[in-house]
C-alpha atoms as a PDB file:
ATOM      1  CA  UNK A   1     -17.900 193.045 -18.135  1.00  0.00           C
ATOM      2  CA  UNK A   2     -16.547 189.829 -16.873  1.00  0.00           C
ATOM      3  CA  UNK A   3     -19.086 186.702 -17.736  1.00  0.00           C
ATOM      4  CA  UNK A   4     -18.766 183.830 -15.059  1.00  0.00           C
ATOM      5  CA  UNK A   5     -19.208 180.433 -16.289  1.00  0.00           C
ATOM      6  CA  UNK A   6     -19.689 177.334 -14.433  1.00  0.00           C
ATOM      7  CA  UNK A   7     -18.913 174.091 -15.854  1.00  0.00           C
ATOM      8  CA  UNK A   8     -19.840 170.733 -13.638  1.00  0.00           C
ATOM      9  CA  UNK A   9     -16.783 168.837 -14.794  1.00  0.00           C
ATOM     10  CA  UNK A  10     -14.884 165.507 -13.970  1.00  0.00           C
ATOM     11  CA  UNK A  11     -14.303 164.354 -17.957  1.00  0.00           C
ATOM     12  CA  UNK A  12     -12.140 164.995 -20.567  1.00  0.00           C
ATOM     13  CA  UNK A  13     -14.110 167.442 -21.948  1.00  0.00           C
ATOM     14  CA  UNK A  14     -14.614 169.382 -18.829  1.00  0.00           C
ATOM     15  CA  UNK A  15     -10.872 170.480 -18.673  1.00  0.00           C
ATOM     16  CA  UNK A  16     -10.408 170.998 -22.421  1.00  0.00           C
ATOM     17  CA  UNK A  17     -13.428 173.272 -22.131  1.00  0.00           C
ATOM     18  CA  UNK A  18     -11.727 175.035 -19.223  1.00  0.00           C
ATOM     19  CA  UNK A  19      -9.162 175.582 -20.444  1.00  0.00           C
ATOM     20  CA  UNK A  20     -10.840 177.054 -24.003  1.00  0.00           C
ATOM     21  CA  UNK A  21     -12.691 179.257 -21.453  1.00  0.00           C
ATOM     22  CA  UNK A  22     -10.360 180.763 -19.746  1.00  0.00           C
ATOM     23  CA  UNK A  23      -8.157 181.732 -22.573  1.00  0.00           C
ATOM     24  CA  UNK A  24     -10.529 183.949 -23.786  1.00  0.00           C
ATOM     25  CA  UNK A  25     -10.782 187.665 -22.879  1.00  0.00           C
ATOM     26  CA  UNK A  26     -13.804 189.019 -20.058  1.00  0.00           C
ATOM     27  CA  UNK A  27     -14.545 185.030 -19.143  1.00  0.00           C
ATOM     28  CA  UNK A  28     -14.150 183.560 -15.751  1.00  0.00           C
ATOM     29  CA  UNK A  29     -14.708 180.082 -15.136  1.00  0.00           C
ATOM     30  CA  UNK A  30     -15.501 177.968 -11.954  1.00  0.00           C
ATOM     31  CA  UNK A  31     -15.486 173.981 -12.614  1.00  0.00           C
ATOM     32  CA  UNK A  32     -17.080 172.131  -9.970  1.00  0.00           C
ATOM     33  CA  UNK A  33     -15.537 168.279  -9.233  1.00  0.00           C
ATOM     34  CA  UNK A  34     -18.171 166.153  -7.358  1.00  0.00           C
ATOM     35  CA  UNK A  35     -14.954 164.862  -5.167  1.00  0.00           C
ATOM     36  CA  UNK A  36     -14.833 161.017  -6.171  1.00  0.00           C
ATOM     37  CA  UNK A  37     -11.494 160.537  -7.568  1.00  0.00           C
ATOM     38  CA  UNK A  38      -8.540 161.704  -5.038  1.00  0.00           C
ATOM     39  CA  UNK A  39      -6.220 162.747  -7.755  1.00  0.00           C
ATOM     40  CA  UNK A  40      -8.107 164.618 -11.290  1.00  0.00           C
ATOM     41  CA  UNK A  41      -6.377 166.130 -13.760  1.00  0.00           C
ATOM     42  CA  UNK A  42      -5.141 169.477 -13.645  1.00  0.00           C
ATOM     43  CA  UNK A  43      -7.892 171.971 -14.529  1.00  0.00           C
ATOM     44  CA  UNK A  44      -7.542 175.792 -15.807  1.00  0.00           C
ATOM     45  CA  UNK A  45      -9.743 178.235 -14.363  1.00  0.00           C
ATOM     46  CA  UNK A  46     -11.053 178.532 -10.247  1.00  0.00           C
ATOM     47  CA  UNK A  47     -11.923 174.609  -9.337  1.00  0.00           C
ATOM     48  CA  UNK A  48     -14.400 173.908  -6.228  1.00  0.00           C
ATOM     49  CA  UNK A  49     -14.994 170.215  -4.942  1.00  0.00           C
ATOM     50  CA  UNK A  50     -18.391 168.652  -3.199  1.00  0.00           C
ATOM     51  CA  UNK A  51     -21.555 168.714  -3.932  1.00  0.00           C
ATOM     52  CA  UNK A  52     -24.072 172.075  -3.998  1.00  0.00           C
ATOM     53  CA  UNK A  53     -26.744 170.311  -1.825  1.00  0.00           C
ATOM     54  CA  UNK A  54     -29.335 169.453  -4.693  1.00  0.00           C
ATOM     55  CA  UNK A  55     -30.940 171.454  -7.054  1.00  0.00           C
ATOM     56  CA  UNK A  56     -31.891 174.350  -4.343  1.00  0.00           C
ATOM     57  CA  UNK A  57     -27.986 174.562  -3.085  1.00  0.00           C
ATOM     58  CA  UNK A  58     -27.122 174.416  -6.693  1.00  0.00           C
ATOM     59  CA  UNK A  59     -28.983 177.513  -7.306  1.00  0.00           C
ATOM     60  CA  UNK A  60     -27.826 179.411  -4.737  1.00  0.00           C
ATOM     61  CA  UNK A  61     -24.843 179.086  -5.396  1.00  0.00           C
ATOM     62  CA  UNK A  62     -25.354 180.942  -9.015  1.00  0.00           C
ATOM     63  CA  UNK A  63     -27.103 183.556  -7.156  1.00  0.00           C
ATOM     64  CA  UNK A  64     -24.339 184.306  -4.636  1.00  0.00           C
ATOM     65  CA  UNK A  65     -21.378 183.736  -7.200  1.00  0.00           C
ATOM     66  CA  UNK A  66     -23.294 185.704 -10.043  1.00  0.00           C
ATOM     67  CA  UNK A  67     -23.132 182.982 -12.647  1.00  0.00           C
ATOM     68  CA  UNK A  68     -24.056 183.753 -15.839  1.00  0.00           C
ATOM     69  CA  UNK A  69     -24.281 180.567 -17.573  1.00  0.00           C
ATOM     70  CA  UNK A  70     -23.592 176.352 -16.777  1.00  0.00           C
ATOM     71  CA  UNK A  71     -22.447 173.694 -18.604  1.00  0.00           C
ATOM     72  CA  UNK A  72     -22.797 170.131 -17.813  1.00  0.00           C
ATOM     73  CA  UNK A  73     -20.009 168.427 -18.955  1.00  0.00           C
ATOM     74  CA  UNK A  74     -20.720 165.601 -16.321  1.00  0.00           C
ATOM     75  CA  UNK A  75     -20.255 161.865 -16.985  1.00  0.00           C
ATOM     76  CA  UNK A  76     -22.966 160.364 -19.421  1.00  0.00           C
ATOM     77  CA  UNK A  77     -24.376 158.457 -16.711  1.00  0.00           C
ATOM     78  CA  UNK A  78     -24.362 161.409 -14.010  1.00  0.00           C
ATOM     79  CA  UNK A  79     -27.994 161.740 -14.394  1.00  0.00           C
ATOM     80  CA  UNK A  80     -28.537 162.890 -11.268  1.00  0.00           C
ATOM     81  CA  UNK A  81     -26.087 165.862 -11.856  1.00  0.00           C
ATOM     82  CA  UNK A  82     -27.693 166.930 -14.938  1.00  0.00           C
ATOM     83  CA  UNK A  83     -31.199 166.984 -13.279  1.00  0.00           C
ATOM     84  CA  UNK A  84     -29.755 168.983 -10.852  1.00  0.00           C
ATOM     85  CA  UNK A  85     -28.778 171.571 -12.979  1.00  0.00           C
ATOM     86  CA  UNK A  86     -31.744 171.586 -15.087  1.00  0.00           C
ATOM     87  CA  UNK A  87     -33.572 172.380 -12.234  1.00  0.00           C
ATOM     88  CA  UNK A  88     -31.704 174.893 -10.628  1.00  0.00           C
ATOM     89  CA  UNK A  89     -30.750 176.542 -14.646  1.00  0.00           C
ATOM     90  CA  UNK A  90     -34.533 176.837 -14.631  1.00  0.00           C
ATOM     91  CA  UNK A  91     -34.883 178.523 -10.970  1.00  0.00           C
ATOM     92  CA  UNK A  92     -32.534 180.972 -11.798  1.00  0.00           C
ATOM     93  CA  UNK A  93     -32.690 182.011 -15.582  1.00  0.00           C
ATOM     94  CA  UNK A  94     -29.522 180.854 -16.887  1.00  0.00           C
ATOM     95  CA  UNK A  95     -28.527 179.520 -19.894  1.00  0.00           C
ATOM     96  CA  UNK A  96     -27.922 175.786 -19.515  1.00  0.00           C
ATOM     97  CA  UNK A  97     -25.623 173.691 -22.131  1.00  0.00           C
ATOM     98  CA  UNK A  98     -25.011 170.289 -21.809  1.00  0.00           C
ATOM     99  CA  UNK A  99     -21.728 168.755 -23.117  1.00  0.00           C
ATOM    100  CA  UNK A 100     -22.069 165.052 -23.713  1.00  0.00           C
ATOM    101  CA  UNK A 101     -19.487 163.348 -26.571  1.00  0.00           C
ATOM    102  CA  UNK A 102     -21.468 160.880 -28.864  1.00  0.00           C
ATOM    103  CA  UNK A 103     -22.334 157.310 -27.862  1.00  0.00           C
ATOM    104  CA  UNK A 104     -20.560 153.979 -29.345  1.00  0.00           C
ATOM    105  CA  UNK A 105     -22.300 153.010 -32.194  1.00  0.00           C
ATOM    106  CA  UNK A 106     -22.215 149.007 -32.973  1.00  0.00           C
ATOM    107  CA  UNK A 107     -20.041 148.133 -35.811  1.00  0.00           C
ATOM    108  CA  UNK A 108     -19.634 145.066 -38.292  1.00  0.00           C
ATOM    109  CA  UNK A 109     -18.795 142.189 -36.177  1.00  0.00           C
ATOM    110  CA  UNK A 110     -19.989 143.497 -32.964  1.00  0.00           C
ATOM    111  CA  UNK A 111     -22.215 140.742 -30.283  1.00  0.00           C
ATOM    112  CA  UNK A 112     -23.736 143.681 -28.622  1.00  0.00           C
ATOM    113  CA  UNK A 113     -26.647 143.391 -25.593  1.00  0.00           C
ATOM    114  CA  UNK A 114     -28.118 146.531 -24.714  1.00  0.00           C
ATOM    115  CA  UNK A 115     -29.652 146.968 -21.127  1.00  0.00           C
ATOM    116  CA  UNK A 116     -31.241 150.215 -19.521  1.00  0.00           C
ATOM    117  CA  UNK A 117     -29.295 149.907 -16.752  1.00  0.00           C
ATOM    118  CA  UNK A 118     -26.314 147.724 -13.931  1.00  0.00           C
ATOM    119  CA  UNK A 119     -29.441 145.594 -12.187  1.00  0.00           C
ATOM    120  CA  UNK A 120     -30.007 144.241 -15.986  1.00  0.00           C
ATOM    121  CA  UNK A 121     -26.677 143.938 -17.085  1.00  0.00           C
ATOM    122  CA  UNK A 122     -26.337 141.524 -14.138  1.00  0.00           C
ATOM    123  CA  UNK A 123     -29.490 139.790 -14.730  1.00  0.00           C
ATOM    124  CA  UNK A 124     -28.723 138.606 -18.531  1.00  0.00           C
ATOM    125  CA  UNK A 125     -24.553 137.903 -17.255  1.00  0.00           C
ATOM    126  CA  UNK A 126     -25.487 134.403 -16.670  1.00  0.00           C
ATOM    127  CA  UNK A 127     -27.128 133.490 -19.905  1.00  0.00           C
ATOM    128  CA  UNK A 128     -23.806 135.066 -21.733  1.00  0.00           C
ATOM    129  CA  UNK A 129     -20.818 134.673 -20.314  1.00  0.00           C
ATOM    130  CA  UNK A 130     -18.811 133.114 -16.922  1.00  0.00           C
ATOM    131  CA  UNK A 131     -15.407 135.102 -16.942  1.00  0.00           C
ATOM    132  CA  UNK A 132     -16.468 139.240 -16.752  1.00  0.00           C
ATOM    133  CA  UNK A 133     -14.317 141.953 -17.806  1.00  0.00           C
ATOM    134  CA  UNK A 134     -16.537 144.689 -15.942  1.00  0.00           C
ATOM    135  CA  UNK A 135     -15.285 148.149 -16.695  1.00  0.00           C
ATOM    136  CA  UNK A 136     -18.150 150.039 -15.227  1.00  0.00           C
ATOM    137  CA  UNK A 137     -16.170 151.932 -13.049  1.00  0.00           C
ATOM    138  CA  UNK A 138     -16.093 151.643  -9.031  1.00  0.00           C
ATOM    139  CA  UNK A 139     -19.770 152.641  -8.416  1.00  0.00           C
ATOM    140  CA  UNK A 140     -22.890 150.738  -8.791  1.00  0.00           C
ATOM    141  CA  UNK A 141     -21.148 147.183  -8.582  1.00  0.00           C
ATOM    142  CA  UNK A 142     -23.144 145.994  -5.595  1.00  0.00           C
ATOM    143  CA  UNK A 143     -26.040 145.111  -8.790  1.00  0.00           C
ATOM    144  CA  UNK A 144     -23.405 142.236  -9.653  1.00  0.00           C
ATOM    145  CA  UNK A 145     -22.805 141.258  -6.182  1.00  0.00           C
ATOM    146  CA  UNK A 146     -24.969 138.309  -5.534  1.00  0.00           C
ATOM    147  CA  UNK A 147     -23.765 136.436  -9.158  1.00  0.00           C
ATOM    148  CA  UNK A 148     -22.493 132.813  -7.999  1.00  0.00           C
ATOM    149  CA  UNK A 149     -20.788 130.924 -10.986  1.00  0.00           C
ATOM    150  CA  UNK A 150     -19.189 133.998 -12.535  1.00  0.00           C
ATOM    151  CA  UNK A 151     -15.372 134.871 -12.361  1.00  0.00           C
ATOM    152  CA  UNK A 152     -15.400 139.004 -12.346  1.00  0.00           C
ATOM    153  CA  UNK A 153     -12.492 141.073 -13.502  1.00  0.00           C
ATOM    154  CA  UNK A 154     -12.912 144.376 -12.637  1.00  0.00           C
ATOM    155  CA  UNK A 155     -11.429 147.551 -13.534  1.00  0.00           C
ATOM    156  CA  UNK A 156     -11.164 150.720 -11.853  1.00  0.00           C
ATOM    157  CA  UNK A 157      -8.740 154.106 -11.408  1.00  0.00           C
ATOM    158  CA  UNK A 158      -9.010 153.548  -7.666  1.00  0.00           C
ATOM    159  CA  UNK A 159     -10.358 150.887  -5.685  1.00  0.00           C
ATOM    160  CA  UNK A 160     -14.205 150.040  -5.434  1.00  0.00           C
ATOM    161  CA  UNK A 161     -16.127 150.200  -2.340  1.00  0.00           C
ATOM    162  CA  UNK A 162     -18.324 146.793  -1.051  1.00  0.00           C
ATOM    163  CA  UNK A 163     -20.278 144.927  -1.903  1.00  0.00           C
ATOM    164  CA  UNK A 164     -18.475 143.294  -5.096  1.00  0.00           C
ATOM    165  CA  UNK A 165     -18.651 139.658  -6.199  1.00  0.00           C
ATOM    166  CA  UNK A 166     -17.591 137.045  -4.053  1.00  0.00           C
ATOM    167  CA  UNK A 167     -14.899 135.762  -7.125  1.00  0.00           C
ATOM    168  CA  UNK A 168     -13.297 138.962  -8.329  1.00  0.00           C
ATOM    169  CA  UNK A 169     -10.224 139.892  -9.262  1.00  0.00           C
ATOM    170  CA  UNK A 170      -9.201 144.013  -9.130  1.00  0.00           C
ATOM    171  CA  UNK A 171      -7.358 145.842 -11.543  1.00  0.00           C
ATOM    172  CA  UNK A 172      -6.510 149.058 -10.911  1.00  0.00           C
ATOM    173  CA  UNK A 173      -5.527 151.232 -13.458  1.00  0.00           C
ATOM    174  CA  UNK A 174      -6.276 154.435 -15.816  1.00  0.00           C
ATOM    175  CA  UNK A 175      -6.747 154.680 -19.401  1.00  0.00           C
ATOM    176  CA  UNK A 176      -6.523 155.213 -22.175  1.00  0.00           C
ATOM    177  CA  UNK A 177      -5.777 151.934 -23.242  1.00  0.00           C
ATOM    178  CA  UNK A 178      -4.400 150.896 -26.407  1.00  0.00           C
ATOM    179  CA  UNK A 179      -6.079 147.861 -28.592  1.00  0.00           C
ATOM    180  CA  UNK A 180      -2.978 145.927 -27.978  1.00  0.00           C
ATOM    181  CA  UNK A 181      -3.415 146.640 -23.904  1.00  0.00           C
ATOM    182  CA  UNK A 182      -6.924 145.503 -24.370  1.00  0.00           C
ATOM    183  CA  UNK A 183      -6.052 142.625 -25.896  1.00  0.00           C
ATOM    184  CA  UNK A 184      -3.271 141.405 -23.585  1.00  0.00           C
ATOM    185  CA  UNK A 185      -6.202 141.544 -20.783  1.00  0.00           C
ATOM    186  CA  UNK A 186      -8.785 139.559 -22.396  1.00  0.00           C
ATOM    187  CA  UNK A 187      -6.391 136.778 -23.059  1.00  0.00           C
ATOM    188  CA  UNK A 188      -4.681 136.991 -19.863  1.00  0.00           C
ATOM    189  CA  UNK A 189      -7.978 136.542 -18.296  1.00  0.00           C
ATOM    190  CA  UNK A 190      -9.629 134.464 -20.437  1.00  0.00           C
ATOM    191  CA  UNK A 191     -12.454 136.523 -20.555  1.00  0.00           C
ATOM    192  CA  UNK A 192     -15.840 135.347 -22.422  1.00  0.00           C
ATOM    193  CA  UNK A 193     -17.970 138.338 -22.089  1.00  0.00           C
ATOM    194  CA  UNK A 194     -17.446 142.702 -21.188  1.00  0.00           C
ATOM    195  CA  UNK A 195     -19.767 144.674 -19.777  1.00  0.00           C
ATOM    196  CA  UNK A 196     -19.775 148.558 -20.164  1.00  0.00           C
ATOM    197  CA  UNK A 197     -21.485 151.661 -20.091  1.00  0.00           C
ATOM    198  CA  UNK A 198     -22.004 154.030 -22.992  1.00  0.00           C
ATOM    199  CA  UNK A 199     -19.516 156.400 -22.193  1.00  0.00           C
ATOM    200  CA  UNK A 200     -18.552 157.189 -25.645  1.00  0.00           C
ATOM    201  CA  UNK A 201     -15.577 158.531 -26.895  1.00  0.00           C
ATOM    202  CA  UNK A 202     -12.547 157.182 -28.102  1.00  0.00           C
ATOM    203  CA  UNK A 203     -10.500 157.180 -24.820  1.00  0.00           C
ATOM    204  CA  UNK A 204     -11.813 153.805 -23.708  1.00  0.00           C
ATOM    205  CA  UNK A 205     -13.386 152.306 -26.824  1.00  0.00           C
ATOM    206  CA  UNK A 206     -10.335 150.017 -27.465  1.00  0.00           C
ATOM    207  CA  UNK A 207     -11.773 147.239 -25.419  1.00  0.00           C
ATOM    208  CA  UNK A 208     -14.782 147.525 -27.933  1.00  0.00           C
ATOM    209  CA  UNK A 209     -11.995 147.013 -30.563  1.00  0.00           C
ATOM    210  CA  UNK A 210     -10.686 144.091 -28.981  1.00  0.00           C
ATOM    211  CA  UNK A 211     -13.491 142.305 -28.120  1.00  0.00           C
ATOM    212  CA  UNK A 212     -14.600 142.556 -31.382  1.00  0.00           C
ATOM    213  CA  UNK A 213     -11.068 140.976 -32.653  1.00  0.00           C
ATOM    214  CA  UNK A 214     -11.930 138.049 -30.364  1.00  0.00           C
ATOM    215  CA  UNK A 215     -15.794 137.453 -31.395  1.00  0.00           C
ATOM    216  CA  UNK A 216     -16.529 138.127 -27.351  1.00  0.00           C
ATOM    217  CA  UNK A 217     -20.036 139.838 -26.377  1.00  0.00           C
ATOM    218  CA  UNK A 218     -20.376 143.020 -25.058  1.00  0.00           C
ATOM    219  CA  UNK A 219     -23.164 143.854 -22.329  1.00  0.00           C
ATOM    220  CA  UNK A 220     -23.311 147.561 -23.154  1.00  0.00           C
ATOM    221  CA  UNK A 221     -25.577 149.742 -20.639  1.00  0.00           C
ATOM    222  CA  UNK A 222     -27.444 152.345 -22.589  1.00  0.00           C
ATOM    223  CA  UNK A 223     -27.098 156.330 -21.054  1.00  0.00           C
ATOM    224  CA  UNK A 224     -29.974 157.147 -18.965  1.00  0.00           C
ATOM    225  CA  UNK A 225     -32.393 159.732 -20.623  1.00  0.00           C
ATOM    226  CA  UNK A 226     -31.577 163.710 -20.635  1.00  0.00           C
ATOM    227  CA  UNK A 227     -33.863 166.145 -19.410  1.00  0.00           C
ATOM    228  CA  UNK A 228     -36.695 166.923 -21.520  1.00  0.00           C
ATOM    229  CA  UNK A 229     -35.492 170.741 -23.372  1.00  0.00           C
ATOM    230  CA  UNK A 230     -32.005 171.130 -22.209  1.00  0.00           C
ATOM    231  CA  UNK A 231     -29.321 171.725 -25.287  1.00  0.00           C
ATOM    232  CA  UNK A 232     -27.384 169.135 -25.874  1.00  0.00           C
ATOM    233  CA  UNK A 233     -24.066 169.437 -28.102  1.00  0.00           C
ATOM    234  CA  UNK A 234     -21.311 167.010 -28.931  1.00  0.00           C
ATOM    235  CA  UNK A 235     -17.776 169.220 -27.902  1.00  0.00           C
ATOM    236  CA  UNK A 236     -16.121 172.257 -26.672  1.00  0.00           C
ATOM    237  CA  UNK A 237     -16.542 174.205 -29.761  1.00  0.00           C
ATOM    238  CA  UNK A 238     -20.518 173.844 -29.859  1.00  0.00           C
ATOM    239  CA  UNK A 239     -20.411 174.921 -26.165  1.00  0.00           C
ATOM    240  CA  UNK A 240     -18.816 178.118 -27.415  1.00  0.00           C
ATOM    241  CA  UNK A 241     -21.075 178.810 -30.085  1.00  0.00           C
ATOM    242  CA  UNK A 242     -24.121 177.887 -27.436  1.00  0.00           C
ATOM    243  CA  UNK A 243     -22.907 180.520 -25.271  1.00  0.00           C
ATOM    244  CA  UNK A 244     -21.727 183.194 -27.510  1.00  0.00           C
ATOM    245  CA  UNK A 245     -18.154 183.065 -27.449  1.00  0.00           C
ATOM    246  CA  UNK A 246     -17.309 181.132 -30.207  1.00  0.00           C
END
């Protein structure tokens, strides 16, 4: 008997758990991509892109396709995602696993700031820093919009909609980035201050690295809460175990 997994992907983790799924025998997996990067990695496995239409669409869609398990291995900050699927896990039955890789942790010699969200970030900029390296990705930068006085860098994979700040400068490009790249940037820039979410991971902690090298602060925007009950485990081979297949 064939079990059909699907994962709700777009990270790192997403395609290396594909991939682990699909090698093994009697598995089938479906990873859904929400659609907002043109060009994501190759992915093993069936791959569908757009949303489910909310919770309800979400669970229909295990109904019709005879899921027998999801994991969320969504973006820390895709809360809206994860409710989703706690939601429609619950309407249904299924097993629900949530992937998430473990958050940065400050180290010796780190000027951290913690906010709960982008609207704070952007409040406290002002009393920290004037030259932004803002590597928050392309969403959710309108919160930073209306900041006179303050030079923005920004960093993306592809290029962010409007509204951004009136003095920005884009830079378009895709990690991982090397301490040494990270480096080269800040200086180049002249950049006082960096503001980023909590994605974890090592993949883009070098700018951590480097601004701690340089004695710069670091706005760092805490992950928004989980669901209260859902499993939560830290890689590919706890998802396994979680599901039975490891």
């Amino acid at each position: 008997m064939t079990r059909h997994v699907l994962v709700l992907g777009g990270t790192t983790e997403a395609r290396e758990l594909a991939a682990a799924l699909t090698a093994l025998p009697g598995v089938r997996v479906t990873t859904s991509l929400a659609g907002r990067v043109t060009r994501p990695g190759a992915v093993a496995g069936d791959v569908r892109v757009g949303g489910f239409g909310g919770a309800d669409g979400l669970a229909d869609w295990l109904r019709e396709q005879r899921a027998d398990a999801v994991v969320d291995a969504t973006h820390p900050f895709a809360a809206g995602i994860t409710a989703n699927a706690a939601r429609a896990a619950a309407a249904t039955g299924l097993p629900l696993v949530v992937l998430r890789r473990p958050g940065w942790r400050p180290d010796a010699g780190d000027r951290w700031h913690e906010v709960a969200s982008l609207p704070a970030a952007a409040e406290l900029l002002p009393r920290v820093g004037r030259r932004v390296l803002l590597t928050t990705g392309r969403l959710g930068l309108a919160a930073f919009a209306r900041l006179d006085g303050l030079h923005f860098v920004v960093r993306s994979v592809e290029p962010p909609a409007a509204p951004l700040p009136s003095d920005v400068r884009l830079v378009l490009a895709r990690g991982p980035f090397t301490v040494a790249d990270e480096l080269t940037l800040l200086r180049e820039h002249r950049i006082d201050v960096v503001v980023t979410k909590d994605s974890g991971g090592a993949a883009t902690a070098a700018k951590l690295h480097a601004a701690r090298e340089l004695g710069l602060p670091v706005v760092v925007v805490r992950r928004p809460p989980l669901p209260q009950g859902v499993t939560v485990v830290p890689d590919v081979g706890g998802v396994l175990e979680r599901l039975g297949l490891g």
